[in-house]
Protein backbone atom coordinates (compact mmCIF):
# COMPACT_ATOMS: atom_id res chain seq x y z
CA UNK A 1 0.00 0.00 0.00
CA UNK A 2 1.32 3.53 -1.17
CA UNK A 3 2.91 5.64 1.93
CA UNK A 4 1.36 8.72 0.52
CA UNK A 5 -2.19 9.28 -1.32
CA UNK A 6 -1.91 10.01 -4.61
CA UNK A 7 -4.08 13.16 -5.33
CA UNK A 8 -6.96 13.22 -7.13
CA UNK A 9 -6.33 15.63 -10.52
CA UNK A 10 -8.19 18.36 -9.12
CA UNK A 11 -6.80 18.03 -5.70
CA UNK A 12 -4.05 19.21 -6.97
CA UNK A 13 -2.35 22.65 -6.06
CA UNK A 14 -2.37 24.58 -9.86
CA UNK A 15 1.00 23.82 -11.18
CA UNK A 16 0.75 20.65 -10.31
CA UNK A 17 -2.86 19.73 -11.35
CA UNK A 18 -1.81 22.14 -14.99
CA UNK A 19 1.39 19.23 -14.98
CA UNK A 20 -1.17 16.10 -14.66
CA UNK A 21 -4.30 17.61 -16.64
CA UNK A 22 -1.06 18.07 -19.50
CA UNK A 23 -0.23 14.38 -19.04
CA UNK A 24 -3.66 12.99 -19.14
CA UNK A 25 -4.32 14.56 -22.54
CA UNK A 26 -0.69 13.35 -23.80
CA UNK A 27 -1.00 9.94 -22.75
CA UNK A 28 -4.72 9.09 -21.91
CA UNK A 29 -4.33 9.02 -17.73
CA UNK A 30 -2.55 10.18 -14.90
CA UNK A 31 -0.77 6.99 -12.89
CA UNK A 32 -0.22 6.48 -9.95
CA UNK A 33 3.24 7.68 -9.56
CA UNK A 34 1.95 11.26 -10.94
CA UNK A 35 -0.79 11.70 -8.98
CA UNK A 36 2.00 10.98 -5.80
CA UNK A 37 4.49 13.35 -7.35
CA UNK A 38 1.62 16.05 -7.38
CA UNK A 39 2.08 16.44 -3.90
CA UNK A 40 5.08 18.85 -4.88
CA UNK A 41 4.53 20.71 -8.29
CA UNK A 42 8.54 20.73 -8.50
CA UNK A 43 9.18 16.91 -7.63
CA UNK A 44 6.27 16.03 -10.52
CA UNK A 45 8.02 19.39 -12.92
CA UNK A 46 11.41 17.10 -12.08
CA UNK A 47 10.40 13.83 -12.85
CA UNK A 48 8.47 14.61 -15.90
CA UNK A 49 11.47 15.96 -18.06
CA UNK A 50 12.06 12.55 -18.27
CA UNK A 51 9.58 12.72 -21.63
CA UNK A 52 11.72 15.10 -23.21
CA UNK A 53 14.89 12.99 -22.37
CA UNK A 54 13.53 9.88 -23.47
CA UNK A 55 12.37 10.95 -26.77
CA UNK A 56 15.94 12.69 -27.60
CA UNK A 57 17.57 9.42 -26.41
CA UNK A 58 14.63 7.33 -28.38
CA UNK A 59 15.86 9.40 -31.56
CA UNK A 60 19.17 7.90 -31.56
CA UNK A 61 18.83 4.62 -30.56
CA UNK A 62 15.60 3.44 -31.36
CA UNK A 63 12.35 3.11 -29.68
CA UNK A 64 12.83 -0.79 -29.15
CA UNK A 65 16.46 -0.51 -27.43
CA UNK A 66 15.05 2.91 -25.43
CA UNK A 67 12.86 0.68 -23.80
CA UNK A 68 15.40 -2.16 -23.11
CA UNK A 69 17.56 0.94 -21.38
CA UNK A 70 14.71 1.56 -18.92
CA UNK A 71 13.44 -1.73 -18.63
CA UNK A 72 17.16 -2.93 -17.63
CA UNK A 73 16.88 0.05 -15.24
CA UNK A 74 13.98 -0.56 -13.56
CA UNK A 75 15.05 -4.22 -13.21
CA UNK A 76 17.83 -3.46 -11.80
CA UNK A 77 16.21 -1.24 -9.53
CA UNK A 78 13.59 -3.90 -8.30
CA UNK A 79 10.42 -1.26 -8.99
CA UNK A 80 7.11 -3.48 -9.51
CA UNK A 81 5.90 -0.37 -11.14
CA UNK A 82 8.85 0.58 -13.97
CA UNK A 83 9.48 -3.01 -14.58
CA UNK A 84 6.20 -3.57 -15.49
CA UNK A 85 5.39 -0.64 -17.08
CA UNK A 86 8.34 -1.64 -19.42
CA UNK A 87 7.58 -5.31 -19.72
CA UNK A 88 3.95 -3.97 -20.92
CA UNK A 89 5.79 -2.54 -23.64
CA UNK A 90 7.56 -5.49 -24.67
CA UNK A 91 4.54 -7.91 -24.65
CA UNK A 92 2.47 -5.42 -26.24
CA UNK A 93 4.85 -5.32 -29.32
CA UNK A 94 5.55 -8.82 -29.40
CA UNK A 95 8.82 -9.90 -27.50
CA UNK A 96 9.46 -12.14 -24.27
CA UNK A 97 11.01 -9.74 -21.65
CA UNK A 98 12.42 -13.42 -20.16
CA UNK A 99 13.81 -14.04 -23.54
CA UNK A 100 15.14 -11.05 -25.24
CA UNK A 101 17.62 -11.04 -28.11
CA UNK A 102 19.94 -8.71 -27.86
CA UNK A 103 22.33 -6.91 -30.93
CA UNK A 104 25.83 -6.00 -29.68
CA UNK A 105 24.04 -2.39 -29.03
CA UNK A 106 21.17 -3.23 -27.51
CA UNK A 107 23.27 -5.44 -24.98
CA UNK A 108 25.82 -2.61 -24.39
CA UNK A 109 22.89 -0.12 -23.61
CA UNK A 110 21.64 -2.69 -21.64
CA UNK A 111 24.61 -3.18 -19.68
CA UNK A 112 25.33 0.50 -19.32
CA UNK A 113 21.52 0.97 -17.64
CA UNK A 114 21.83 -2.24 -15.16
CA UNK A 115 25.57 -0.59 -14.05
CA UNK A 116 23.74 2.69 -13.58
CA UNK A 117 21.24 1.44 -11.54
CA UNK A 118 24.35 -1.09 -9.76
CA UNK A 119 27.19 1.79 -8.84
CA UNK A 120 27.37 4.22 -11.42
CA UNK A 121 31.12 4.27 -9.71
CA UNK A 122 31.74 1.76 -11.65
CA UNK A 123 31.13 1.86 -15.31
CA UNK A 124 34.42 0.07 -16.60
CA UNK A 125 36.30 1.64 -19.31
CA UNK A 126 35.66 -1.02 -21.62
CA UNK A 127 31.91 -0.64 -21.37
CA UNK A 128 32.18 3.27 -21.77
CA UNK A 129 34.01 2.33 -24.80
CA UNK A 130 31.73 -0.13 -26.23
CA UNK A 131 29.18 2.91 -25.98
CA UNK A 132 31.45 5.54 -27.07
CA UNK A 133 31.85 3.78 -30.32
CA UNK A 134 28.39 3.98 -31.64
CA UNK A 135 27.19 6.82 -29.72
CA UNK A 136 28.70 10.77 -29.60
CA UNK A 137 29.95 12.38 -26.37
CA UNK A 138 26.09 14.72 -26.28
CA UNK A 139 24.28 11.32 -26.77
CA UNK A 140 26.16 9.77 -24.23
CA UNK A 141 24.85 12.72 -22.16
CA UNK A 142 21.39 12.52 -23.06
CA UNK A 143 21.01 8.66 -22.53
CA UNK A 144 23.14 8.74 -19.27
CA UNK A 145 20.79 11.46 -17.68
CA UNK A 146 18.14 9.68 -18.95
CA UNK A 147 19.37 6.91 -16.67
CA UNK A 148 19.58 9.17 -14.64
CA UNK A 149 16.04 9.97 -14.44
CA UNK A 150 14.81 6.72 -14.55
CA UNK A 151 16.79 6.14 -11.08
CA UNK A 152 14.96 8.34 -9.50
CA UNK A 153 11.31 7.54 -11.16
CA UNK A 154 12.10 3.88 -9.57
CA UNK A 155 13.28 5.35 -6.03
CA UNK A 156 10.24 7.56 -6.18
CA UNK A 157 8.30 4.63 -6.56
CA UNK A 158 10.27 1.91 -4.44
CA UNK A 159 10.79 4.52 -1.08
CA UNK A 160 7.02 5.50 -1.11
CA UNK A 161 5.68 2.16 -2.55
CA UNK A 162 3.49 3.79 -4.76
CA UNK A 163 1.00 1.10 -6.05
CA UNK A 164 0.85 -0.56 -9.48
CA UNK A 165 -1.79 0.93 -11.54
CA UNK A 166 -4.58 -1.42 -12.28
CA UNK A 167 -4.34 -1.37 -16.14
CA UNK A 168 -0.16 -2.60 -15.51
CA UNK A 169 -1.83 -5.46 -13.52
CA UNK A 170 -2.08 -8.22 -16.15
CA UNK A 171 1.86 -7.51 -17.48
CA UNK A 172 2.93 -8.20 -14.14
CA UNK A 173 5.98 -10.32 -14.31
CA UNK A 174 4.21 -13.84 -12.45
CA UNK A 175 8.02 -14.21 -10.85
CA UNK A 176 7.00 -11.17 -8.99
CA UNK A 177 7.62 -11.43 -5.07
């Protein structure tokens, strides 16, 4: 059970509910993570330039191995919520999150998202490498605070245990403690 309410939309104090009526008419409804994050306009302002990252990063490497970054993320990061909101993805365009096949890139992107989410201390050379040779120093940037970003979405929803949204329900992984 979630720590703290989410808020119904017009609950909301005005930034905030302007920030989740913007996101309901982008993408259809207003999770559960949003409607926590409304609680502070400028946590939920924070969190959602994570649409602008992932679309520059999604421009570059693909909307398939975008989703295998965050996916191996929020893995990583043991968040019921991004890991299934990821798997959904997946499924819904055909693949096996438990058996994924993986290009050289896609598995070096995937790497570099399960180290950020590991110790971002340690992100070997020859990793950085592997990702420096098909990406430029800005795109390296972009994906990295991407990452970033996604980090904190799955703290967010890990530290407050913000509950899965209903309509994530059937993609739950059925390993799932």
């Amino acid at each position: 059970m979630s720590r703290i309410a989410p808020l119904e939309v017009p609950d909301a104090e005005p930034a905030a509910r302007a920030e989740l009526e913007r996101q309901l008419a982008a993408h259809g409804r207003v999770t559960n993570m949003k409607r926590t994050l409304a609680h502070s306009a400028t946590a939920l302002h924070a969190l959602m330039m994570w649409y602008p990252l992932r679309d520059r990063v999604a421009r570059f490497l693909g909307e398939r191995a975008t989703t295998l970054f965050a996916h191996a993320i929020s893995t990583g990061a043991d968040c019921l919520i991004c890991s299934t909101f990821f798997r959904r993805i997946l499924v819904e365009s055909g693949e096996d999150p438990a058996a994924l096949v993986l290009d050289d890139r896609e598995q070096t992107v995937v790497e570099y998202g399960v180290q950020l989410v590991r110790d971002s201390n340690e992100v070997s050379d020859a990793l950085y490498g592997r990702l420096e040779a098909f990406l430029t120093p800005a795109q390296i940037v972009d994906l990295t605070a991407f990452g970033a970003l996604m980090v904190a979405t799955n703290v967010v929803n890990n530290a407050l245990r913000v509950d899965l949204d209903g309509y994530l329900e059937p993609y739950r992984d059925p390993s799932w403690r």
